[in-house]
Protein backbone atom coordinates (compact mmCIF):
# COMPACT_ATOMS: atom_id res chain seq x y z
CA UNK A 1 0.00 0.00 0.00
CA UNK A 2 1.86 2.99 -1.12
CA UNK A 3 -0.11 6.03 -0.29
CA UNK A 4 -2.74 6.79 2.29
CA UNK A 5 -4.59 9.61 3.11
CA UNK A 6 -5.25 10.36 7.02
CA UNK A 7 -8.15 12.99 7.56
CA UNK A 8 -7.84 14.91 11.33
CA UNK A 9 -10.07 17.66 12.66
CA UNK A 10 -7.60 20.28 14.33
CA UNK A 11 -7.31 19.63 17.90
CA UNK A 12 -7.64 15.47 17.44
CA UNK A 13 -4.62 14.08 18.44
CA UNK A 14 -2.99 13.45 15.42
CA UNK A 15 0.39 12.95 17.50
CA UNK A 16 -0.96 10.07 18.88
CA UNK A 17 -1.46 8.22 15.49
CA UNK A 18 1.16 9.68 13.13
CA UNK A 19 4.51 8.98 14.79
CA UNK A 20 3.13 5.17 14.26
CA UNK A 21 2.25 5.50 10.62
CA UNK A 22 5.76 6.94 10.30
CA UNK A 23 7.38 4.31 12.01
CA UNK A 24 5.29 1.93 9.58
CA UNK A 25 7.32 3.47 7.05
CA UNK A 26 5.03 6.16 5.39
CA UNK A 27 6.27 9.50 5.00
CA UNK A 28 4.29 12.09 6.27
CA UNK A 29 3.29 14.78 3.96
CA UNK A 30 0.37 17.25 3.98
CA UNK A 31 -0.15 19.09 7.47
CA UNK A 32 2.74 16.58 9.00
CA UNK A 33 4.91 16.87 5.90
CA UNK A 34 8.77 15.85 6.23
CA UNK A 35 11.28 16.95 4.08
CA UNK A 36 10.49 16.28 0.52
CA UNK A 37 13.22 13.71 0.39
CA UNK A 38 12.40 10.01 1.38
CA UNK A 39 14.22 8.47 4.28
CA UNK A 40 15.18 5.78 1.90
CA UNK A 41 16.83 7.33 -1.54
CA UNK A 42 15.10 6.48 -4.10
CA UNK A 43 16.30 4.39 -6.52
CA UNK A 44 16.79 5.54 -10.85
CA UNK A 45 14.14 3.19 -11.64
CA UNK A 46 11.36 4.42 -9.11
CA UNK A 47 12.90 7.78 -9.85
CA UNK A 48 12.12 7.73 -13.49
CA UNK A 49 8.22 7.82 -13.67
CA UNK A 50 8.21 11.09 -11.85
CA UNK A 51 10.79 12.87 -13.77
CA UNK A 52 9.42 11.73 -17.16
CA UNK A 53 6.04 12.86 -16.51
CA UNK A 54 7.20 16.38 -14.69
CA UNK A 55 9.83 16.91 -17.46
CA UNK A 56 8.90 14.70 -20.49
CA UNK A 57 10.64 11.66 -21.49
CA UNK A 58 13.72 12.78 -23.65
CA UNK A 59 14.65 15.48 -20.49
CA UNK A 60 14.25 12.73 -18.04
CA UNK A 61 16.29 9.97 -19.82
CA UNK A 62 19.02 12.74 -20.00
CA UNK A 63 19.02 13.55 -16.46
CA UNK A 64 19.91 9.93 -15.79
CA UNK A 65 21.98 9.41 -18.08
CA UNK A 66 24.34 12.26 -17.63
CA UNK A 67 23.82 11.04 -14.06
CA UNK A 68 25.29 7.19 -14.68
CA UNK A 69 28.35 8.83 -16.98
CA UNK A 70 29.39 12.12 -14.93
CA UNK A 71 28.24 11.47 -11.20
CA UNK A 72 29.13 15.35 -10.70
CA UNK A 73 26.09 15.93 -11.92
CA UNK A 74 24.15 14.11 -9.15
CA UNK A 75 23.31 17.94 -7.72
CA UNK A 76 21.16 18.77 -11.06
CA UNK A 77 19.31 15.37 -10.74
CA UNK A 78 18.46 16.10 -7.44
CA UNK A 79 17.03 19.18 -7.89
CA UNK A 80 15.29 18.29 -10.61
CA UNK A 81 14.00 15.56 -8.98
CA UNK A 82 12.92 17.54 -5.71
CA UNK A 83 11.35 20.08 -7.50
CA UNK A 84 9.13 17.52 -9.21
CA UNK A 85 8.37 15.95 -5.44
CA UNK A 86 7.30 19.84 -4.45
CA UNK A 87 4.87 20.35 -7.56
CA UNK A 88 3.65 16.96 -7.15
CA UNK A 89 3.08 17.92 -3.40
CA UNK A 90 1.06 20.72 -4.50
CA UNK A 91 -1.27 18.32 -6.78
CA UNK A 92 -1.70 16.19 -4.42
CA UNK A 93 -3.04 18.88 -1.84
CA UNK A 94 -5.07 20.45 -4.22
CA UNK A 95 -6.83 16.89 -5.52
CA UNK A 96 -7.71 16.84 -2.02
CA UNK A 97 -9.46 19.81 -1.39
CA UNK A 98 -7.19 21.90 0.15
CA UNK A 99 -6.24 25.70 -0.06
CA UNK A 100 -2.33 26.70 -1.40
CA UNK A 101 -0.60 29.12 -1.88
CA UNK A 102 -1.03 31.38 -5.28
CA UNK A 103 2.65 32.12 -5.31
CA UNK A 104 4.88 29.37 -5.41
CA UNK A 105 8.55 29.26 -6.44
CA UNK A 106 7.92 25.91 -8.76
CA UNK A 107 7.74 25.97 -12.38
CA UNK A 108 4.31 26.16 -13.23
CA UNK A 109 4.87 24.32 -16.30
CA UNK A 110 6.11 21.22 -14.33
CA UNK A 111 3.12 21.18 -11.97
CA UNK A 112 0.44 21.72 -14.89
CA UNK A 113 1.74 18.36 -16.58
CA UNK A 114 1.78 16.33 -13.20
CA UNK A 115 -2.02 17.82 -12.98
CA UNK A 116 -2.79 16.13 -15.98
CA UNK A 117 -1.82 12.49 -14.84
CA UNK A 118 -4.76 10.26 -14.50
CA UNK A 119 -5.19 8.95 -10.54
CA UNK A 120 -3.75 5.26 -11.03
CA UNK A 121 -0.48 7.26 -12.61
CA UNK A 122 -0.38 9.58 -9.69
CA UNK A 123 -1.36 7.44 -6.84
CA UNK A 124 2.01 5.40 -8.10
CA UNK A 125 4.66 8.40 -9.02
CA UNK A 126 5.72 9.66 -5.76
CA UNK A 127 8.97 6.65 -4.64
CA UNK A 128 8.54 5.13 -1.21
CA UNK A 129 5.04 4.74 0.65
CA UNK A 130 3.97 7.95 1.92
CA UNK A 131 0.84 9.16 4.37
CA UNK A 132 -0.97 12.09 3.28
CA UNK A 133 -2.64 14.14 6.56
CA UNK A 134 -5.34 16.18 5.84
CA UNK A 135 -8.03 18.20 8.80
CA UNK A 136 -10.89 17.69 5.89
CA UNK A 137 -12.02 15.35 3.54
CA UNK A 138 -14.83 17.61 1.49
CA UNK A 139 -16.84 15.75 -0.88
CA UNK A 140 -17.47 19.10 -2.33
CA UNK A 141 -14.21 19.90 -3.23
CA UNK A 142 -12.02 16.74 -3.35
CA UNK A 143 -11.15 16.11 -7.17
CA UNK A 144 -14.27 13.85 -8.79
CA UNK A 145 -11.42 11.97 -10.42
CA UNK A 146 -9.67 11.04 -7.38
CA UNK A 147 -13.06 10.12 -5.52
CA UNK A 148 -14.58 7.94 -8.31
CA UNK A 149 -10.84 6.14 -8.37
CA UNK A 150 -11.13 5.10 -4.47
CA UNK A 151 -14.49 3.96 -4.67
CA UNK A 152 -13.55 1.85 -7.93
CA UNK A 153 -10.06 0.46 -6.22
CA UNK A 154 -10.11 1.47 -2.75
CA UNK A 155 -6.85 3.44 -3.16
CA UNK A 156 -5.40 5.41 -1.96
CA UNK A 157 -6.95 3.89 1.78
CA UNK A 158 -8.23 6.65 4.25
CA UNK A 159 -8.01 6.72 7.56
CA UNK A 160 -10.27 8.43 9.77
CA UNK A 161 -8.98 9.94 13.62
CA UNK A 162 -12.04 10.77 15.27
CA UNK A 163 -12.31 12.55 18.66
CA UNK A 164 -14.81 13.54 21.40
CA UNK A 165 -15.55 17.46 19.73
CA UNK A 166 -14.94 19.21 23.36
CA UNK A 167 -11.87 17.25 23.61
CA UNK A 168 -10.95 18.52 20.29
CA UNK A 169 -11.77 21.65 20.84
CA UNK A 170 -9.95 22.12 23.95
CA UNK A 171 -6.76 20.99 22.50
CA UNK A 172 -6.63 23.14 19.82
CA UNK A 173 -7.36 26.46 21.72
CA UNK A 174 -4.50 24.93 24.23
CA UNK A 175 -2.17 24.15 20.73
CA UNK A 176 -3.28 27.96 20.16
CA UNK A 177 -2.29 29.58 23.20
CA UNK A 178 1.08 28.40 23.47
CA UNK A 179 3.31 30.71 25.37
CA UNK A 180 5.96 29.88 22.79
CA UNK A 181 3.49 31.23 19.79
CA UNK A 182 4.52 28.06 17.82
CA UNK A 183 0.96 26.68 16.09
CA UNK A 184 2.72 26.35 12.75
CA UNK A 185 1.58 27.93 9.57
CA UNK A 186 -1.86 27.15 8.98
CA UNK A 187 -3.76 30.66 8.34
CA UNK A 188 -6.78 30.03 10.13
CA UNK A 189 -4.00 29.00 13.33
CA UNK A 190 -2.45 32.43 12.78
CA UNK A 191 -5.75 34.05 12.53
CA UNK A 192 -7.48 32.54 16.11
CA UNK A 193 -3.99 32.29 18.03
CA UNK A 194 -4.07 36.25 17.98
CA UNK A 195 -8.11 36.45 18.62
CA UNK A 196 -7.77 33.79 21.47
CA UNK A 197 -4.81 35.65 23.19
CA UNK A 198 -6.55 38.74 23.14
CA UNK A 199 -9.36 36.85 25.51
CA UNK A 200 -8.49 36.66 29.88
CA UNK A 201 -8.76 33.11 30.37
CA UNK A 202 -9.71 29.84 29.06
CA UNK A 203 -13.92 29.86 30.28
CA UNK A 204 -13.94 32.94 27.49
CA UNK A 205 -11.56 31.27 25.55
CA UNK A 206 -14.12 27.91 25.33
CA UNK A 207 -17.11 30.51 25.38
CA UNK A 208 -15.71 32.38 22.27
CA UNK A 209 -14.61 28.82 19.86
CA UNK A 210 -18.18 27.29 20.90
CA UNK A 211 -20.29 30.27 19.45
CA UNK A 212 -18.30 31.05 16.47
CA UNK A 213 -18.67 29.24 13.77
CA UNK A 214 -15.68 29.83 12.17
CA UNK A 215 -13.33 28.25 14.85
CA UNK A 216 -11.13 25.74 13.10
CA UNK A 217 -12.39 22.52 13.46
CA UNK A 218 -16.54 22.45 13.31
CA UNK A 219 -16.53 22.82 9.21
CA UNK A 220 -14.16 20.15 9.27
CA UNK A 221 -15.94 18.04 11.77
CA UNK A 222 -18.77 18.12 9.50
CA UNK A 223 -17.29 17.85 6.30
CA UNK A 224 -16.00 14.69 7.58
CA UNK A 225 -18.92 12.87 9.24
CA UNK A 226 -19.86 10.34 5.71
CA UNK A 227 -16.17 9.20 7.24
CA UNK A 228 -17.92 7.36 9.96
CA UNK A 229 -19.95 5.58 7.76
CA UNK A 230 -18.10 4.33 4.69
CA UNK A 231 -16.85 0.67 5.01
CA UNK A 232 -13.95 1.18 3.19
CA UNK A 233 -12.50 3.61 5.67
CA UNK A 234 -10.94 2.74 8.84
CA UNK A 235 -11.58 4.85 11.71
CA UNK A 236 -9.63 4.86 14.70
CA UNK A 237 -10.50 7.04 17.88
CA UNK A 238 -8.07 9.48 20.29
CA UNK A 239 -9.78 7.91 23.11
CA UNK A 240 -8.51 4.17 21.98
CA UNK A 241 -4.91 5.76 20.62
CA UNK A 242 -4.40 7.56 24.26
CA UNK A 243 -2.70 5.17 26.54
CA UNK A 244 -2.83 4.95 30.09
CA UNK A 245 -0.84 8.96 30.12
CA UNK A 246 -3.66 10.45 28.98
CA UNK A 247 -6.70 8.86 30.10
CA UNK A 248 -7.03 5.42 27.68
CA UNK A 249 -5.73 2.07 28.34
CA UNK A 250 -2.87 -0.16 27.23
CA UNK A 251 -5.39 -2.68 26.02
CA UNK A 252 -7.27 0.20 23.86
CA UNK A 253 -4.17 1.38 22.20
CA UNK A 254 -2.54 -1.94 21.44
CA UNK A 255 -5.97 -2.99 20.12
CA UNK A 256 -5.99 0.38 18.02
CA UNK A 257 -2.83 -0.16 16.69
CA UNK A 258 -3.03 -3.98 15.99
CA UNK A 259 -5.93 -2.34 13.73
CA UNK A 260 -3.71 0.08 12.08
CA UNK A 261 -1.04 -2.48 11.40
CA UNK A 262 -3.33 -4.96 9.81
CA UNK A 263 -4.94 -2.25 7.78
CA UNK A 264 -1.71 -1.59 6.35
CA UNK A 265 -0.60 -5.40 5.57
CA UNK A 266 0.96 -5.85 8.56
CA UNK A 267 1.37 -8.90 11.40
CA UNK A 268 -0.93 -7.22 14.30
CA UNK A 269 2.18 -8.38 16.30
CA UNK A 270 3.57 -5.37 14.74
CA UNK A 271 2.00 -2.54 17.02
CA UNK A 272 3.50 -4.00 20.09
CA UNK A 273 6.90 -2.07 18.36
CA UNK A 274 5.22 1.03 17.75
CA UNK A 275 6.12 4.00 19.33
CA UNK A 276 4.19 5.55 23.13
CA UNK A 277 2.28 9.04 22.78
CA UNK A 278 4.61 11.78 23.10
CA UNK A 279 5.22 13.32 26.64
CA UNK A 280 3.88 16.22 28.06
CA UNK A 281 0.98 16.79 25.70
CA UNK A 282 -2.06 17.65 28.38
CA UNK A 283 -4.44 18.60 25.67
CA UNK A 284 -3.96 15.18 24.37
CA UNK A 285 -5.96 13.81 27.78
CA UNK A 286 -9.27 12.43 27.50
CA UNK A 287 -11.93 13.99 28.86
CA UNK A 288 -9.81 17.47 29.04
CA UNK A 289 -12.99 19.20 27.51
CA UNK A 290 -14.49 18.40 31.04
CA UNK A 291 -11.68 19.64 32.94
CA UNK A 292 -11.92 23.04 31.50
CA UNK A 293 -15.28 23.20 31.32
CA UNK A 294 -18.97 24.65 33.02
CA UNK A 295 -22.32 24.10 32.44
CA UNK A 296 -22.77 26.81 29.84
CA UNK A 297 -19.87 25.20 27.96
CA UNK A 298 -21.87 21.86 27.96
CA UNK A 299 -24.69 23.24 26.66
CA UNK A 300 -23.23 25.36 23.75
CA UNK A 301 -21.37 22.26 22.74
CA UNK A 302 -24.72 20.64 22.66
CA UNK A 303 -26.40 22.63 20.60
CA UNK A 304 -23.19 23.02 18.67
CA UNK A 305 -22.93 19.48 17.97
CA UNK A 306 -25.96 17.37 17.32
CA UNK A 307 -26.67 13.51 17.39
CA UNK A 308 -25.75 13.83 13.50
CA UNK A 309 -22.13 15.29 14.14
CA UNK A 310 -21.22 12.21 16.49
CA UNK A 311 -20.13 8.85 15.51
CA UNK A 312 -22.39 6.27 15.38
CA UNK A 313 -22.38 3.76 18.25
CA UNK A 314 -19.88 0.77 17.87
């Protein structure tokens, strides 16, 4: 399984699945992206597919040859090769729905051809296996092409992280607030990390994301709710993924992960070798919604989050 997409609300724990995806072997791209090189260099012959169809064949054949004859060269290949990896980046995010940039250093040119690549061609270019992290999955504006391909193949396989919506609200205005002002690069994060720091303490803080609709988070939540319900994507829960440091069991998150590993072709044996939750992340806590929390908080989230917005019952 060479690609996957992973679709996580802001504020649901994502670092409590993604460092075991990783460790799976997927690079992270998307809203977790790594560098655009895989851990693992690739190799001429997985090379090859993506340079031919970001440069044309008789460009790409040249690159590798002047490659084998002169390895001096090596520095021209590779940045012909990484700028194909960043413009194929860019399709990628925008097949899925999701905003970019209008200026972009890459050649325009290069990212227009790897556009035109039909989803089988696509879904195999990028070398390596790699794990695409998305907060939305918006049947609206996901690319028909890429939606009619999964339903006809099942790939690329989603996965869905679904958490409690105070929970995951709470986390994120806590990810927000940081003293440090780190809450990366996401323009809706810039926009609320300077309206929530502007509020006295965390009651107005809850009071303000529960009664605007705008907060990052409940579009998402709801643009993501057929996830619950498709069979052909697997859902796995913050509660389950937690561990006994933040609320959950061992039991849950070894059965979670036995889940994820046998999704992706792997002995269930496997998650036993995955990595813990990372330390000192109190948002990450179950039930931190309730912690933080009154009455008038219970009840906005109530009315801000209907029967329809929740999972179904298990």
């Amino acid at each position: 399984m060479q690609q996957l997409v992973v679709v996580s609300p802001p504020g649901s724990g994502i670092e409590l699945l993604h460092p075991a995806i990783t460790a799976l072997g997927y690079t992270p791209r998307g809203t977790q992206n790594a560098p655009a090189e895989s851990p693992a260099p690739a190799r001429p012959g997985e090379v090859f597919p993506l340079l031919e169809a970001a440069y044309g064949q008789q460009e790409a054949v040249q690159l590798l040859q002047d490659h084998h004859h002169d390895p001096t060269t090596t520095i021209r290949l590779q940045n012909a090769y990484h700028q194909a990896v960043l413009a194929l980046w860019r399709v990628w995010w925008k097949r899925l729905g999701q905003p970019v940039t209008a200026h972009t250093p890459l050649d325009t040119a290069v990212e227009e051809r790897l556009a035109r690549q039909d989803d089988a061609h696509l879904i195999s270019m990028l070398p390596g296996r790699n794990a695409w992290y998305t907060p939305e999955l918006d049947l609206t504006r996901v690319d028909g092409g890429l939606l009619r391909h999964w339903t006809a193949t099942g790939q690329p396989a989603i996965f869905y992280l679904h958490r409690d919506p105070g929970d995951r609200i709470t986390n994120l205005i806590q990810h927000l607030c940081r003293e440090d002002g780190r809450v990366g690069t996401i323009p809706a994060y810039l926009v609320y990390r300077d309206i929530l720091m502007t509020l006295p303490s965390m009651d107005a803080r809850l009071t303000h994301a529960l009664t605007d609709p705008h907060f990052p988070g409940h579009a998402s939540a709801r643009q993501t709710a057929w996830l619950h319900h498709h069979p052909a994507v697997v859902t796995l829960t913050a509660e389950d993924l937690a561990g006994p440091g933040y609320g959950g069991t061992d039991h849950g998150r070894l059965t979670a992960l036995s889940r994820l590993a046998g999704a992706l072709g792997q002995p269930p044996s496997a998650a036993a070798t995955l990595p813990g939750p990372p330390p000192g992340r109190p948002g990450l806590t179950t039930g931190v919604f309730q912690q933080h929390s009154h009455t008038h908080h219970r009840q906005l989230l109530d009315m801000l989050y209907t029967s329809a917005d929740r999972p179904p019952a298990p």
